[in-house]
N, C-alpha and C. Protein backbone atom coordinates (compact mmCIF):
# COMPACT_ATOMS: atom_id res chain seq x y z
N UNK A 1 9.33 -31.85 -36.44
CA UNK A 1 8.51 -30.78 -36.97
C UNK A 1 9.24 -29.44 -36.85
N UNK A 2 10.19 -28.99 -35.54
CA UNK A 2 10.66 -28.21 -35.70
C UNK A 2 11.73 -27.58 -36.43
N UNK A 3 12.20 -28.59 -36.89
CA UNK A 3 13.74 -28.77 -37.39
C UNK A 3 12.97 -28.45 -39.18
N UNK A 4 12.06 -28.98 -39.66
CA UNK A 4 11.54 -28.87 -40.78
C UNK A 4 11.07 -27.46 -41.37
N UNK A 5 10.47 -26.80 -39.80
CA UNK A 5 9.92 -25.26 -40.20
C UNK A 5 10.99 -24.17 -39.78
N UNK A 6 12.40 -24.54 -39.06
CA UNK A 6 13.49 -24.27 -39.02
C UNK A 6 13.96 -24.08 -40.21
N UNK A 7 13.94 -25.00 -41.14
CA UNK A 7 14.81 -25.17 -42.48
C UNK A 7 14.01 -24.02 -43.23
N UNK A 8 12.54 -24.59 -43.28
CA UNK A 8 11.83 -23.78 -44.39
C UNK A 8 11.69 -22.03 -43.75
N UNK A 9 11.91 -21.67 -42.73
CA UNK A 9 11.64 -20.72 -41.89
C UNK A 9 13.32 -19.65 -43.20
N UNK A 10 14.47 -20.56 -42.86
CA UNK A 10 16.05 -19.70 -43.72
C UNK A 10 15.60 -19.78 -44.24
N UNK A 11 15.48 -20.59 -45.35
CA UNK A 11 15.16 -20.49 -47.04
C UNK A 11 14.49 -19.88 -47.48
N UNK A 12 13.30 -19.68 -46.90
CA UNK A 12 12.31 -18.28 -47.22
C UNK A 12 12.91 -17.35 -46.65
N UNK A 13 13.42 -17.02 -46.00
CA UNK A 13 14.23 -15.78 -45.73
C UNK A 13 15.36 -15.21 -46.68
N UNK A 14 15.90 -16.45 -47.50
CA UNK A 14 17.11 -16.30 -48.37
C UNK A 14 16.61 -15.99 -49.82
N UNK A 15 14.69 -16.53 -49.68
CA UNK A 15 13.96 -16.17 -50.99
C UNK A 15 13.77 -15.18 -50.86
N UNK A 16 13.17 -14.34 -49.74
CA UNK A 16 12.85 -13.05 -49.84
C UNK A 16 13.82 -12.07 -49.77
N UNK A 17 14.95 -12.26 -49.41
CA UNK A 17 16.08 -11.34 -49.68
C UNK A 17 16.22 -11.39 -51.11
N UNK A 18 16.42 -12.47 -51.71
CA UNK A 18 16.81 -12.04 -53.08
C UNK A 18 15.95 -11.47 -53.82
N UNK A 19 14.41 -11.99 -53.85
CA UNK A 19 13.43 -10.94 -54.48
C UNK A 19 13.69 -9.46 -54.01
N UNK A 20 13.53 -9.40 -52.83
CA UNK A 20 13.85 -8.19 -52.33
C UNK A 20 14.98 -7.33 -52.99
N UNK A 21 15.99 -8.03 -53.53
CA UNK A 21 17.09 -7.46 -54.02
C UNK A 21 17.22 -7.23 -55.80
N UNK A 22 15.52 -7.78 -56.56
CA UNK A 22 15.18 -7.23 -57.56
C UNK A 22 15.57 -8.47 -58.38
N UNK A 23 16.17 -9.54 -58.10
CA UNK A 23 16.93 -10.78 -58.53
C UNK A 23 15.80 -11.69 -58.87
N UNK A 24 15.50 -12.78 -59.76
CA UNK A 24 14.84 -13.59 -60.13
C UNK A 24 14.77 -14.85 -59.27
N UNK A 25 13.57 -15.31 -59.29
CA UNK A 25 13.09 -16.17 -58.69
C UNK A 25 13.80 -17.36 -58.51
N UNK A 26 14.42 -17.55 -60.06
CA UNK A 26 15.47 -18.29 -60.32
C UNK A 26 16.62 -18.60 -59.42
N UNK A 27 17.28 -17.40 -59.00
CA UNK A 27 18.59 -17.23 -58.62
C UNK A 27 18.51 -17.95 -57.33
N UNK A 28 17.28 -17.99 -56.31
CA UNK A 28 17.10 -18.63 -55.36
C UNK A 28 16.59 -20.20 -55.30
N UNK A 29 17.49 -20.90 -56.34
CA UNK A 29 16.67 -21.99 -56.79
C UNK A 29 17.37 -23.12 -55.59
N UNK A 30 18.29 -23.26 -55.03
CA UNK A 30 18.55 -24.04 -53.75
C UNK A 30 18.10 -23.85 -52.79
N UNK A 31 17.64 -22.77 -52.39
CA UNK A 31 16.56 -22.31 -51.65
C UNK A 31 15.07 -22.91 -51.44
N UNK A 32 14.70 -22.65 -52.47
CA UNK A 32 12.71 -22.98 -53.01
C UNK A 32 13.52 -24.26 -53.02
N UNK A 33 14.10 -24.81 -53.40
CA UNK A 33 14.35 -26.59 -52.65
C UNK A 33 14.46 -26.92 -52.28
N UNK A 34 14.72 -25.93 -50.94
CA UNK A 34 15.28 -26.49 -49.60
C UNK A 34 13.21 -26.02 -48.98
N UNK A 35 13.25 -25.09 -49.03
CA UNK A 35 11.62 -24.82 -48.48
C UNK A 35 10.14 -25.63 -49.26
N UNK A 36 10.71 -26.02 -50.00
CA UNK A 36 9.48 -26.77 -50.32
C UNK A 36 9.70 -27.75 -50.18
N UNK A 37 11.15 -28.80 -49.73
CA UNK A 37 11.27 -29.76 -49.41
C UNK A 37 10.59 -30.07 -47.64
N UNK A 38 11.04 -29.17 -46.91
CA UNK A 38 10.61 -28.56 -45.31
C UNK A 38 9.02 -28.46 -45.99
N UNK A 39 8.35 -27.88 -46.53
CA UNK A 39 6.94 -27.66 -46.59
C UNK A 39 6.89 -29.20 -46.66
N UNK A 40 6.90 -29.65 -47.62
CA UNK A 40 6.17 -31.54 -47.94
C UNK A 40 6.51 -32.26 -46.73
N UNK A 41 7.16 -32.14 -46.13
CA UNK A 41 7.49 -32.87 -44.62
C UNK A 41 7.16 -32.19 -44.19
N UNK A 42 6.50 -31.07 -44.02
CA UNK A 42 5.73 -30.84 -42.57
C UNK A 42 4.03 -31.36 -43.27
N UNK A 43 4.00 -30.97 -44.37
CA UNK A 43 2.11 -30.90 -44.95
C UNK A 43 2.22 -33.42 -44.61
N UNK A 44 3.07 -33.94 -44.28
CA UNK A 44 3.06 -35.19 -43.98
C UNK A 44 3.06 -35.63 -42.79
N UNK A 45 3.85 -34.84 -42.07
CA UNK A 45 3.68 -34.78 -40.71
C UNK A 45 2.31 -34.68 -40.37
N UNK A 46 1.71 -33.98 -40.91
CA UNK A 46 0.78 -33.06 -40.04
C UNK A 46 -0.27 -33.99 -40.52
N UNK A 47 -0.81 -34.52 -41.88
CA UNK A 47 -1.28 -35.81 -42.51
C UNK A 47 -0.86 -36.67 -41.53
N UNK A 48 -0.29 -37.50 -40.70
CA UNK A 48 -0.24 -38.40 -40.47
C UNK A 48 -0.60 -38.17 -39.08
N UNK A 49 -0.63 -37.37 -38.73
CA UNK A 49 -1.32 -36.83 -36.89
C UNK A 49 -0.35 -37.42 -36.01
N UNK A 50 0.76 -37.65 -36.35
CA UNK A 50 1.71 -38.19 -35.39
C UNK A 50 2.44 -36.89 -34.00
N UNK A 51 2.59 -37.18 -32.98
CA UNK A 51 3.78 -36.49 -32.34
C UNK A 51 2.20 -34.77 -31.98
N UNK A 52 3.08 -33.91 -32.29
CA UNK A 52 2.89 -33.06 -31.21
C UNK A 52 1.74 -31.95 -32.75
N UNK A 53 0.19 -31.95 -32.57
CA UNK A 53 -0.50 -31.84 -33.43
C UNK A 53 -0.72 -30.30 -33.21
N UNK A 54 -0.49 -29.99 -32.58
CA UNK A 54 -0.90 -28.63 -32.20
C UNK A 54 0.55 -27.68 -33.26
N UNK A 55 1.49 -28.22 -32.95
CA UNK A 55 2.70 -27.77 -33.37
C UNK A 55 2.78 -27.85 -34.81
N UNK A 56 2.28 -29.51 -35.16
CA UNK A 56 2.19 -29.41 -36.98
C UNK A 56 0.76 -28.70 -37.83
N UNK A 57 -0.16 -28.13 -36.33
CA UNK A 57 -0.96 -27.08 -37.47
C UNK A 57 -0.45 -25.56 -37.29
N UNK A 58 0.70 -25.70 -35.99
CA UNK A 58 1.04 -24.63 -36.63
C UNK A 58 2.13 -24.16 -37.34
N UNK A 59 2.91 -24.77 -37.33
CA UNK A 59 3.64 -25.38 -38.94
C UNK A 59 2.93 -24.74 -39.91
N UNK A 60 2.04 -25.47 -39.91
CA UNK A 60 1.39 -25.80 -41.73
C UNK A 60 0.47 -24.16 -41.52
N UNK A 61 0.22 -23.58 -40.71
CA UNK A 61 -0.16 -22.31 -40.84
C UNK A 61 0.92 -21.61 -41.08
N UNK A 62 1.98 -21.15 -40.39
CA UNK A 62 3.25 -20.61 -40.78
C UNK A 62 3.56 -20.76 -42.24
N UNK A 63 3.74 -22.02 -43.09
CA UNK A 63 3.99 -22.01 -43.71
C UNK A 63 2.70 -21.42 -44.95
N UNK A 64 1.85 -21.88 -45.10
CA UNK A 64 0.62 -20.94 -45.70
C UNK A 64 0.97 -19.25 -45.62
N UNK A 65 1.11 -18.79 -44.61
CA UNK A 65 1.45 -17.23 -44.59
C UNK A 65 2.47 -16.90 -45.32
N UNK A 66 3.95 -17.58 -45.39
CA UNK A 66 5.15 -17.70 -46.17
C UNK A 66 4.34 -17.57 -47.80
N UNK A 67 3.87 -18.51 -47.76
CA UNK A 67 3.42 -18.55 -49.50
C UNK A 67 2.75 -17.86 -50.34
N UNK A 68 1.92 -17.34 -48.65
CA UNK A 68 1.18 -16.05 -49.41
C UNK A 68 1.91 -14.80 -49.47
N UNK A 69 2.97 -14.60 -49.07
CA UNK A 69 3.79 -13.49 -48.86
C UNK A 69 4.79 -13.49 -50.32
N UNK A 70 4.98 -14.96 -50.58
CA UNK A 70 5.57 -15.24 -51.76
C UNK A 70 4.75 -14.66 -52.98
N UNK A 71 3.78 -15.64 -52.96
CA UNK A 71 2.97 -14.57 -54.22
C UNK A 71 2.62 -13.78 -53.91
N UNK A 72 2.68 -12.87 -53.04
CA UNK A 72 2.40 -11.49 -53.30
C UNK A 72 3.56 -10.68 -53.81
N UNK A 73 4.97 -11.17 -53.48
CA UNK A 73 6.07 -10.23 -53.83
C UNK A 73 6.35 -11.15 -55.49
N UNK A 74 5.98 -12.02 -55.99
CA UNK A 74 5.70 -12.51 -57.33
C UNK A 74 4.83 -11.59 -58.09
N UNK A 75 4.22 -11.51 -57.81
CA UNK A 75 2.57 -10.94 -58.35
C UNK A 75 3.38 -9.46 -58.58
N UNK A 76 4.05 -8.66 -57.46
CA UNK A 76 4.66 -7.30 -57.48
C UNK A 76 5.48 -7.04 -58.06
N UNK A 77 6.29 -8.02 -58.29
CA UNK A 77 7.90 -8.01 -59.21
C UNK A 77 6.58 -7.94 -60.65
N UNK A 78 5.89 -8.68 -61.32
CA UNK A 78 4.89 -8.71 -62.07
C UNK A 78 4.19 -7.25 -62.93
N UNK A 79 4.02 -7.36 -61.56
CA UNK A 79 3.58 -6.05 -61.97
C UNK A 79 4.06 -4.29 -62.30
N UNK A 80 5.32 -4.36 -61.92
CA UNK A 80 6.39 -3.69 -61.55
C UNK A 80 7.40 -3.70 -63.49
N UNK A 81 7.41 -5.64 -63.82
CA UNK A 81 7.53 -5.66 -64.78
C UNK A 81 8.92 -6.18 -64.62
N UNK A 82 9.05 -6.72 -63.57
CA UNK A 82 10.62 -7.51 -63.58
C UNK A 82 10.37 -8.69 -63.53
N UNK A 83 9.42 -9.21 -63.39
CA UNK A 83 9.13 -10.73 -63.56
C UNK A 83 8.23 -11.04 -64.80
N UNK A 84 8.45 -11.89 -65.42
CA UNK A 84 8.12 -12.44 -66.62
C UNK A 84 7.00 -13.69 -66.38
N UNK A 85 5.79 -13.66 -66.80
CA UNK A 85 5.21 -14.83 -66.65
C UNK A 85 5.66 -15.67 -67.67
């Protein structure tokens, strides 16, 4: 579990730098594959109640906050007019 919100923990960090840096969503596309790969293994982990449960809800909370942080700097690039729906 840790090693999973480890992974997804960089990759969102490497997403939000590049938004941050005015760059398309796009450009971070090994990234959002590496963190949403870490998200689905932890949202299974945590489904299967195995191992240490306290740790995979808070995982799966960590990662919820990430996403909402995501669409919000989506939604802003949006609105701003650098992102294209």
């Amino acid at each position: 579990m840790l090693i999973e919100l480890m992974a997804a923990n960089a990759a969102f960090a490497v997403i939000k730098q590049t938004l941050s840096n005015g760059k398309e969503i796009a450009d971070a596309g090994s990234a959002l594959t590496k963190y949403f790969s870490a998200s689905q293994a932890i949202e299974k982990k945590a489904q299967l109640g195995t191992g240490d449960v306290l740790a995979a809800y808070q995982a799966k909370q960590a990662i919820e906050r990430q996403e909402k942080e995501l669409e919000f700097m989506l939604n802003k690039q949006g609105l701003l007019g650098y992102y294209k729906y």
